[in-house]
N, C-alpha and C. Protein backbone atom coordinates (compact mmCIF):
# COMPACT_ATOMS: atom_id res chain seq x y z
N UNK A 1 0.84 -1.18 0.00
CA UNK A 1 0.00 0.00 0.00
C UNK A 1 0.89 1.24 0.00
N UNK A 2 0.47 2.01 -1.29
CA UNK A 2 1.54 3.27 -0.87
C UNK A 2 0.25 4.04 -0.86
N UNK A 3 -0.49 4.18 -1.43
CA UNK A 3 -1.69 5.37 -1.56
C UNK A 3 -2.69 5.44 -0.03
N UNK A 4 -2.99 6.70 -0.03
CA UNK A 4 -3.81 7.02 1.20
C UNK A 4 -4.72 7.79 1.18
N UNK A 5 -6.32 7.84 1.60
CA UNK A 5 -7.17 8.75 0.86
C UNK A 5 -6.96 9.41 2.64
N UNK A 6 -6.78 10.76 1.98
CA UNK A 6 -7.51 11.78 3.43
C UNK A 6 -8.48 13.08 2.72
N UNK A 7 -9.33 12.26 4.17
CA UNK A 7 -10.46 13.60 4.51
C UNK A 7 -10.28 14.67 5.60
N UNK A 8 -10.32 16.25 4.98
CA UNK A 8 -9.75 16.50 5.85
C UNK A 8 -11.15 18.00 5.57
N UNK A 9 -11.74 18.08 7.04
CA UNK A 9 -12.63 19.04 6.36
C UNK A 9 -13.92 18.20 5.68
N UNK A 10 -14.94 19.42 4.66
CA UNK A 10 -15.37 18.71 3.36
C UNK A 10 -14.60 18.23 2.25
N UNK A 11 -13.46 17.75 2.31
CA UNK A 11 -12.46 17.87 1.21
C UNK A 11 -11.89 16.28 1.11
N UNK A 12 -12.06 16.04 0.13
CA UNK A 12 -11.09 14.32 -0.17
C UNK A 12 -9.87 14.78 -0.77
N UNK A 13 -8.89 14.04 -0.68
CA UNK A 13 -7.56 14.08 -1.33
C UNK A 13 -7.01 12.76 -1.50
N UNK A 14 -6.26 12.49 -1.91
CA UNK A 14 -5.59 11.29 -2.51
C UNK A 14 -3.86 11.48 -2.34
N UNK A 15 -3.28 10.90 -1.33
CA UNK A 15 -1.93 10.93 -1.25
C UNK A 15 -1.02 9.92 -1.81
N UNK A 16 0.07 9.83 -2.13
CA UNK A 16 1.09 8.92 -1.71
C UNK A 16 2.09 8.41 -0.82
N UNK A 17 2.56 7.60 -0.31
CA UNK A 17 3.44 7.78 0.59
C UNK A 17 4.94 7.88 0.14
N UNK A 18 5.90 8.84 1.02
CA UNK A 18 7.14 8.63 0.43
C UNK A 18 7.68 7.63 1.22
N UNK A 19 7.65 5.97 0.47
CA UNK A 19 8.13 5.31 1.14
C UNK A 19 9.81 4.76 0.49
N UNK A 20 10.00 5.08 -0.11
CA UNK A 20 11.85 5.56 -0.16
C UNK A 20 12.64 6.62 0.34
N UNK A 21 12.00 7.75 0.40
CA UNK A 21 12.68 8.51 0.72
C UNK A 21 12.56 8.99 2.72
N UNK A 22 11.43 7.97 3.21
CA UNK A 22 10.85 8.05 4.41
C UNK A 22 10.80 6.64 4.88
N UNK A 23 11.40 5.49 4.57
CA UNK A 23 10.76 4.27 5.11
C UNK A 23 10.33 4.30 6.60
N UNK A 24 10.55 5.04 7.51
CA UNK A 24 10.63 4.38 8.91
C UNK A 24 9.67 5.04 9.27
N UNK A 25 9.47 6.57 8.79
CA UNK A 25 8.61 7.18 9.16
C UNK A 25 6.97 6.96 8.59
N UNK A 26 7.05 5.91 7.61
CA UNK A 26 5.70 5.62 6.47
C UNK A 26 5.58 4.18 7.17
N UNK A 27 6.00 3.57 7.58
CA UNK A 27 6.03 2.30 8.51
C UNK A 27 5.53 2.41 9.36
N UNK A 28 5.70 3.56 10.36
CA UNK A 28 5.27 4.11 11.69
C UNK A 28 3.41 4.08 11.46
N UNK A 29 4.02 5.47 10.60
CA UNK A 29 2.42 5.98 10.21
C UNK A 29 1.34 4.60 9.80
N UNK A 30 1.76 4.12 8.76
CA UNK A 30 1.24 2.74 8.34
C UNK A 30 0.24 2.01 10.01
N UNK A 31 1.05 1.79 10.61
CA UNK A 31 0.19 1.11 12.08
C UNK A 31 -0.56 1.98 12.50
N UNK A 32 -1.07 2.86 12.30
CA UNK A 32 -1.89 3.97 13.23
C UNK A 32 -3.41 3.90 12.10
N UNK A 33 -3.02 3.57 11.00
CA UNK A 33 -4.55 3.61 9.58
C UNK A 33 -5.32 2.62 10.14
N UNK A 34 -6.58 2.73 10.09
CA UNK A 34 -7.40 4.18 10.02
C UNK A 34 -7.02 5.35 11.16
N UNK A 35 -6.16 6.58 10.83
CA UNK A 35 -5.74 7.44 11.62
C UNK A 35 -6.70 8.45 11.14
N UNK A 36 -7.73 8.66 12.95
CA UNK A 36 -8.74 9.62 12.68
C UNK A 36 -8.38 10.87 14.05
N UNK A 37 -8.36 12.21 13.40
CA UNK A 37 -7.88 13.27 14.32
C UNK A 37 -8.43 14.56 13.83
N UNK A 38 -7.95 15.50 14.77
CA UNK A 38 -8.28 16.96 14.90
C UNK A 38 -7.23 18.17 13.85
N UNK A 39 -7.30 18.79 12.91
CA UNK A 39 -6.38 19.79 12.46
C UNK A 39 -6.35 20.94 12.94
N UNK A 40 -5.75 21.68 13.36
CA UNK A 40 -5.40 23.11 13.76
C UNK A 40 -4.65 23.87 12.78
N UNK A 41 -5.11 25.07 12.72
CA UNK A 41 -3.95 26.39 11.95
C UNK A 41 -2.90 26.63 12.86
N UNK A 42 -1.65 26.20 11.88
CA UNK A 42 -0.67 26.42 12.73
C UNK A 42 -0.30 27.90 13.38
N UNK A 43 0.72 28.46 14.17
CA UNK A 43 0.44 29.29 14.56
C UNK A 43 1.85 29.93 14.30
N UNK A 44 3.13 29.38 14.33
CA UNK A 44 4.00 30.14 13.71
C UNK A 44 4.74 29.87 12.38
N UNK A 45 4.43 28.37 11.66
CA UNK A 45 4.85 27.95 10.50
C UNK A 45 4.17 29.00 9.00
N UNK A 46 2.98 29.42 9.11
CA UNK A 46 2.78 30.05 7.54
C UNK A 46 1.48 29.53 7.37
N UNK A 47 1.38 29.00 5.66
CA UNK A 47 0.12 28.53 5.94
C UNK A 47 0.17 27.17 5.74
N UNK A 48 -0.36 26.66 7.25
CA UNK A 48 -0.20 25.20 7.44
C UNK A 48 -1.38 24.88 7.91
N UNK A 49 -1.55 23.44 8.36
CA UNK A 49 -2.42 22.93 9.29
C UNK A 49 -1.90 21.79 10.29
N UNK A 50 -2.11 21.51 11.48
CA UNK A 50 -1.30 20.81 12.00
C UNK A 50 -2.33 20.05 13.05
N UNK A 51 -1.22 18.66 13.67
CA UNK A 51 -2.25 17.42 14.28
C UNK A 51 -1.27 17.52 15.53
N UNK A 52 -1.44 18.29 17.01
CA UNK A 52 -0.54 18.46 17.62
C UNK A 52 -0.71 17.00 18.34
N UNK A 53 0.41 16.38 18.50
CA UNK A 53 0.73 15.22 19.65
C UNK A 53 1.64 15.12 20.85
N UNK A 54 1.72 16.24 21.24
CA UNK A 54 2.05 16.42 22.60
C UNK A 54 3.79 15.43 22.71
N UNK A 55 3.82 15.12 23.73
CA UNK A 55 4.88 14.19 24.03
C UNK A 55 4.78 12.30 23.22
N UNK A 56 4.27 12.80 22.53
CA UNK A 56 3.97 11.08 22.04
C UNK A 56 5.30 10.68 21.38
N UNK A 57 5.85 9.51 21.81
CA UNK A 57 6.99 9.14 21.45
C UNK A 57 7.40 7.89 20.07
N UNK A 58 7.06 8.10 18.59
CA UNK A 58 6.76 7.12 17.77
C UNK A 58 8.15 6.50 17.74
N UNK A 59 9.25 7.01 18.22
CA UNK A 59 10.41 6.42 18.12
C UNK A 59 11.72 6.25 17.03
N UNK A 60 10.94 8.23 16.86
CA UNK A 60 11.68 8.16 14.88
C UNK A 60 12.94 9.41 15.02
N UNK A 61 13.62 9.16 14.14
CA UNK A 61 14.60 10.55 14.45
C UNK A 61 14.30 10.83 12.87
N UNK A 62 15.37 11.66 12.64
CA UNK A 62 14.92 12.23 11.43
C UNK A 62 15.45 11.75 10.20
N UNK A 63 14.51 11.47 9.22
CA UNK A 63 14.62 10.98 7.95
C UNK A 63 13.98 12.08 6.67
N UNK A 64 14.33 12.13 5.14
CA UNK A 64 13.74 13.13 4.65
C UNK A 64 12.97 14.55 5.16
N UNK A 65 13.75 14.83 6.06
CA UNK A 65 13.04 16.02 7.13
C UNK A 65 13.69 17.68 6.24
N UNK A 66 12.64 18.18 7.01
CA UNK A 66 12.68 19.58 5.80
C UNK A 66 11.98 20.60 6.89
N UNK A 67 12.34 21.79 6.63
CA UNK A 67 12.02 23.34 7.22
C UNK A 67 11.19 23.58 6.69
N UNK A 68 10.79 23.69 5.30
CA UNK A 68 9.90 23.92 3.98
C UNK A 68 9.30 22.72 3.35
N UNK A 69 8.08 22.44 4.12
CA UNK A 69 7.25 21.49 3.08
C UNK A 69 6.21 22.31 1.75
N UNK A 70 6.14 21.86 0.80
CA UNK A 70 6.13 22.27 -0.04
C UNK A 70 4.63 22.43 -0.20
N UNK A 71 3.78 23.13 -0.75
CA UNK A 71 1.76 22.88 -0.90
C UNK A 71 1.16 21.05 -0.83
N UNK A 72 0.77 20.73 -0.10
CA UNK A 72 0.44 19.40 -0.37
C UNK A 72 1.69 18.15 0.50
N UNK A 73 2.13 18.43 1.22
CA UNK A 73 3.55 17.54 1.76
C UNK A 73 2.93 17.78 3.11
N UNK A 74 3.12 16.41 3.61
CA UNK A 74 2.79 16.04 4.95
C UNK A 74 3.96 16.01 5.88
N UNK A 75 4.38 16.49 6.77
CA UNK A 75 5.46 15.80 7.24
C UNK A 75 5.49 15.81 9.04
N UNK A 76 6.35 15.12 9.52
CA UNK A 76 5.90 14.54 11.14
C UNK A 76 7.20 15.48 11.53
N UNK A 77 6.83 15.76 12.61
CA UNK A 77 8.10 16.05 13.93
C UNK A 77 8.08 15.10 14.94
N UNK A 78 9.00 14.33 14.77
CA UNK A 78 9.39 13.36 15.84
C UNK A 78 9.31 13.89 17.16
N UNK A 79 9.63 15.15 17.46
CA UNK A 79 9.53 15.62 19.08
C UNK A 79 10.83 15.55 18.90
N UNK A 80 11.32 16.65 20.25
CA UNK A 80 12.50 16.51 20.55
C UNK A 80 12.43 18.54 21.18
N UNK A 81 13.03 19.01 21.02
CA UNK A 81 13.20 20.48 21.56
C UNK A 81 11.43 21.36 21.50
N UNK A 82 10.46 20.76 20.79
CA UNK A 82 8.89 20.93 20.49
C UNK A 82 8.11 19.42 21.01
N UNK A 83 7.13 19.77 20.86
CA UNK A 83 6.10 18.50 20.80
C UNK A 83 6.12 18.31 19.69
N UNK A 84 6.02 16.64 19.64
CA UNK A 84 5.38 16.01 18.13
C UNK A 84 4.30 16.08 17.88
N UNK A 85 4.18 16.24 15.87
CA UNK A 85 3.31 16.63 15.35
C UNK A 85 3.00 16.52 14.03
N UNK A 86 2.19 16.62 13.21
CA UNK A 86 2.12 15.90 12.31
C UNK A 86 1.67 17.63 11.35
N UNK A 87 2.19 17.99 10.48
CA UNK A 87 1.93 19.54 9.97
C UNK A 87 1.60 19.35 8.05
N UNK A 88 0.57 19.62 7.44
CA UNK A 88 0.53 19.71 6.21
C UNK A 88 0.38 21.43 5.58
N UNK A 89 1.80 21.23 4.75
CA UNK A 89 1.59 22.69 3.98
C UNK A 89 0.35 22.96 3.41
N UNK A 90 -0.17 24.41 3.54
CA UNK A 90 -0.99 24.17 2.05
C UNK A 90 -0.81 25.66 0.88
N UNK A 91 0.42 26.57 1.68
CA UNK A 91 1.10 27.49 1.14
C UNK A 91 2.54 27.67 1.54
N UNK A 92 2.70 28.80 1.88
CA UNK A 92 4.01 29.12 1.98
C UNK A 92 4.14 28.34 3.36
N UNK A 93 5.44 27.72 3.98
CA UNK A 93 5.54 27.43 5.17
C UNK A 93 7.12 27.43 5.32
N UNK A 94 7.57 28.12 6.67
CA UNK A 94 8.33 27.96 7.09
C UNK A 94 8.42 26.98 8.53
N UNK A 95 8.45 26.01 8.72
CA UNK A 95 8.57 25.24 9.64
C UNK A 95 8.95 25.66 11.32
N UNK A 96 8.41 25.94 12.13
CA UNK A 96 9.03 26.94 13.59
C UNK A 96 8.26 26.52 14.78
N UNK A 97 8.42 26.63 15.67
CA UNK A 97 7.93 26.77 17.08
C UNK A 97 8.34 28.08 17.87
N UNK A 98 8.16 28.14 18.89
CA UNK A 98 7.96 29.69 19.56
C UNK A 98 9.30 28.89 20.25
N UNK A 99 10.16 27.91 20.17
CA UNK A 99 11.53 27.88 20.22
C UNK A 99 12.37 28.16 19.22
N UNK A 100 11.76 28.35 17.55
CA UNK A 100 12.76 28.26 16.78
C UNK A 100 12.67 27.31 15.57
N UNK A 101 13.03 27.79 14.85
CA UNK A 101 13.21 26.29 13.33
C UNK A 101 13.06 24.97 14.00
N UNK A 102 12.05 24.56 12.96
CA UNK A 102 12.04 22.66 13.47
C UNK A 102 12.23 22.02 11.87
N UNK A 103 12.63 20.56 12.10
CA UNK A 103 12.34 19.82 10.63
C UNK A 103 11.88 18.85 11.12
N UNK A 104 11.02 18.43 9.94
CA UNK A 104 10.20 17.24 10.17
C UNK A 104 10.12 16.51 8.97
N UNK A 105 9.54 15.04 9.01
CA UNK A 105 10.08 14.20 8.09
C UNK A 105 8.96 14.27 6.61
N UNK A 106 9.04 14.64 5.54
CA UNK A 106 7.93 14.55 4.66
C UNK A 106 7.90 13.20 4.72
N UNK A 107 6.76 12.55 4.50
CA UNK A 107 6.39 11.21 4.34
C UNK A 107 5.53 10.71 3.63
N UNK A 108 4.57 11.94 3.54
CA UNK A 108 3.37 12.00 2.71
C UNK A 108 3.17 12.73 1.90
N UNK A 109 2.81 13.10 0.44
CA UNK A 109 2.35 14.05 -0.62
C UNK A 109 0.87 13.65 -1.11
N UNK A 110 0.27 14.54 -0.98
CA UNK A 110 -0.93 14.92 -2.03
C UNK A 110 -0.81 14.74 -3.07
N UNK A 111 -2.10 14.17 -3.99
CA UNK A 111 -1.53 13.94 -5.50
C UNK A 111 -2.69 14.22 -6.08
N UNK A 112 -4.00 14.41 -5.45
CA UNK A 112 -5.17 14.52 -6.43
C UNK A 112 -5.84 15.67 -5.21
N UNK A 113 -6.45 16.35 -5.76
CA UNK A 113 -7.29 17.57 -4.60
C UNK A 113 -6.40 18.39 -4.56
N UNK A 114 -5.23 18.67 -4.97
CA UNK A 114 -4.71 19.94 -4.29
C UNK A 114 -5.14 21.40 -4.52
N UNK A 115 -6.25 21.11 -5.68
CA UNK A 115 -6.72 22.71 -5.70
C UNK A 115 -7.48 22.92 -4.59
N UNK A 116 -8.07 22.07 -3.18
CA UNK A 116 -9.08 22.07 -2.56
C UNK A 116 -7.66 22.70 -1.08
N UNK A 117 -6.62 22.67 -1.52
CA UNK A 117 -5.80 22.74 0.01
C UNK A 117 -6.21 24.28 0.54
N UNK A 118 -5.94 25.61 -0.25
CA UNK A 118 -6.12 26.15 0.12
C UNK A 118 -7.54 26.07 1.00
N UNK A 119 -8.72 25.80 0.27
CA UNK A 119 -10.01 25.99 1.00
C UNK A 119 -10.01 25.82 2.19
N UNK A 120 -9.54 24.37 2.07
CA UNK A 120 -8.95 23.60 3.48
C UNK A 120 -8.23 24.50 4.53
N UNK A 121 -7.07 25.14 4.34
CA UNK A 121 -6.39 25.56 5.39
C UNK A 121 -7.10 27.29 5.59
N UNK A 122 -7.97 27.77 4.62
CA UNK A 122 -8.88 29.10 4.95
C UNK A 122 -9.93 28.53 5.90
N UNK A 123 -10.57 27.53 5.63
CA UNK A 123 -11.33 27.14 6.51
C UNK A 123 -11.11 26.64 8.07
N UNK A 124 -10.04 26.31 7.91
CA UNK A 124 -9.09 25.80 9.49
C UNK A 124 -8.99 26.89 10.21
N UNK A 125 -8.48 27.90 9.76
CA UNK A 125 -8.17 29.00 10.01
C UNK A 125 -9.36 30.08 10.72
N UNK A 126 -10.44 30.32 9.65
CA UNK A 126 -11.90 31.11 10.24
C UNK A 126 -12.78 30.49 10.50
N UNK A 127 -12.40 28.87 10.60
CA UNK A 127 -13.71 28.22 11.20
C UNK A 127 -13.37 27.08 12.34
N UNK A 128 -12.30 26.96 12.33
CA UNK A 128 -11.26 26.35 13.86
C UNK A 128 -11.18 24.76 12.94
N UNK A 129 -11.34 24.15 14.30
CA UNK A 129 -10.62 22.72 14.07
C UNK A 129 -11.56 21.98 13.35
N UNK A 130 -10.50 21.30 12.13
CA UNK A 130 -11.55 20.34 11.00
C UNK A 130 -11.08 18.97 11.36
N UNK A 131 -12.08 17.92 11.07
CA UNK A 131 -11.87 16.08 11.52
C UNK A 131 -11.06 16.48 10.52
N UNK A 132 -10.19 15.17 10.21
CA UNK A 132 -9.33 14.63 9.18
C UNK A 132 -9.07 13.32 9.54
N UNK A 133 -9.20 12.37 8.75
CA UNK A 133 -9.54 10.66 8.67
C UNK A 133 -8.16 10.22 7.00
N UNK A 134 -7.17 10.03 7.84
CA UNK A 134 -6.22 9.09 6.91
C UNK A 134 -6.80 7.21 6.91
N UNK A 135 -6.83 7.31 5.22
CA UNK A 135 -7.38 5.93 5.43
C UNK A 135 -6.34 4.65 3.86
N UNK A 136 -6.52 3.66 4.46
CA UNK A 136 -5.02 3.25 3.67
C UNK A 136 -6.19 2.76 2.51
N UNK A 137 -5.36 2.84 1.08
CA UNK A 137 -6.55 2.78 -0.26
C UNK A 137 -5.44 1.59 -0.71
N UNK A 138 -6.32 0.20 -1.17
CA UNK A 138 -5.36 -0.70 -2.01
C UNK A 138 -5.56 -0.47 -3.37
């Protein structure tokens, strides 16, 4: 399984996983499907949306990790100097916490819906927290 449908909002999308350039971190994720949660507007990255997880420890350090995920790129923060968290671009993003630059691992890309991201992260934004349901597609 590399493909993953998420609902996030009123909005379907269709991902892939980066499972070469992420194995450990798409492995992880993999055991958690059906992964059903809360999105938030991030608050110092740009325009993002994010799945905060507090101290949760998945046991990953960093792989394909990036400051700048790109419109449509999923990527995790293992934790470590922040809480872990799971953050999807859906514009400009600079990656940060109110400590400072973070990187986190892309693992996931969008591949179908991305004209719907913006809606998505305007709506996160003036209308608060949207469900979002990752679900594994064979």
């Amino acid at each position: 399984m590399s493909k993953v449908k998420i609902t996030a909002g009123p909005y379907t999308f269709l991902g892939e996983f980066e499972e070469e350039a992420a194995p450990k971190t798409v492995a992880v994720f993999k055991t958690l499907l059906p992964y059903r949660e809360k999105i938030i507007h991030v608050r110092w990255s740009g325009e993002g949306c994010w799945i905060p997880l507090g101290d949760l420890d998945l046991g990953l350090g960093y792989e394909n990790h990036t400051s700048y995920p790109a419109p449509g790129q999923f990527i995790l923060y293992p934790g470590g100097i922040s809480e872990t968290e799971i953050l999807l671009a859906y514009g400009g993003v600079h990656f940060a916490s109110k400590l400072g630059q973070l990187a986190g691992n892309h693992f996931l890309t969008i591949t179908e819906g991305k004209e719907n991201l913006t809606a998505l992260g305007k709506a996160t934004l003036w209308k608060g927290a949207q469900d979002i349901l990752f679900e594994a597609v064979d």
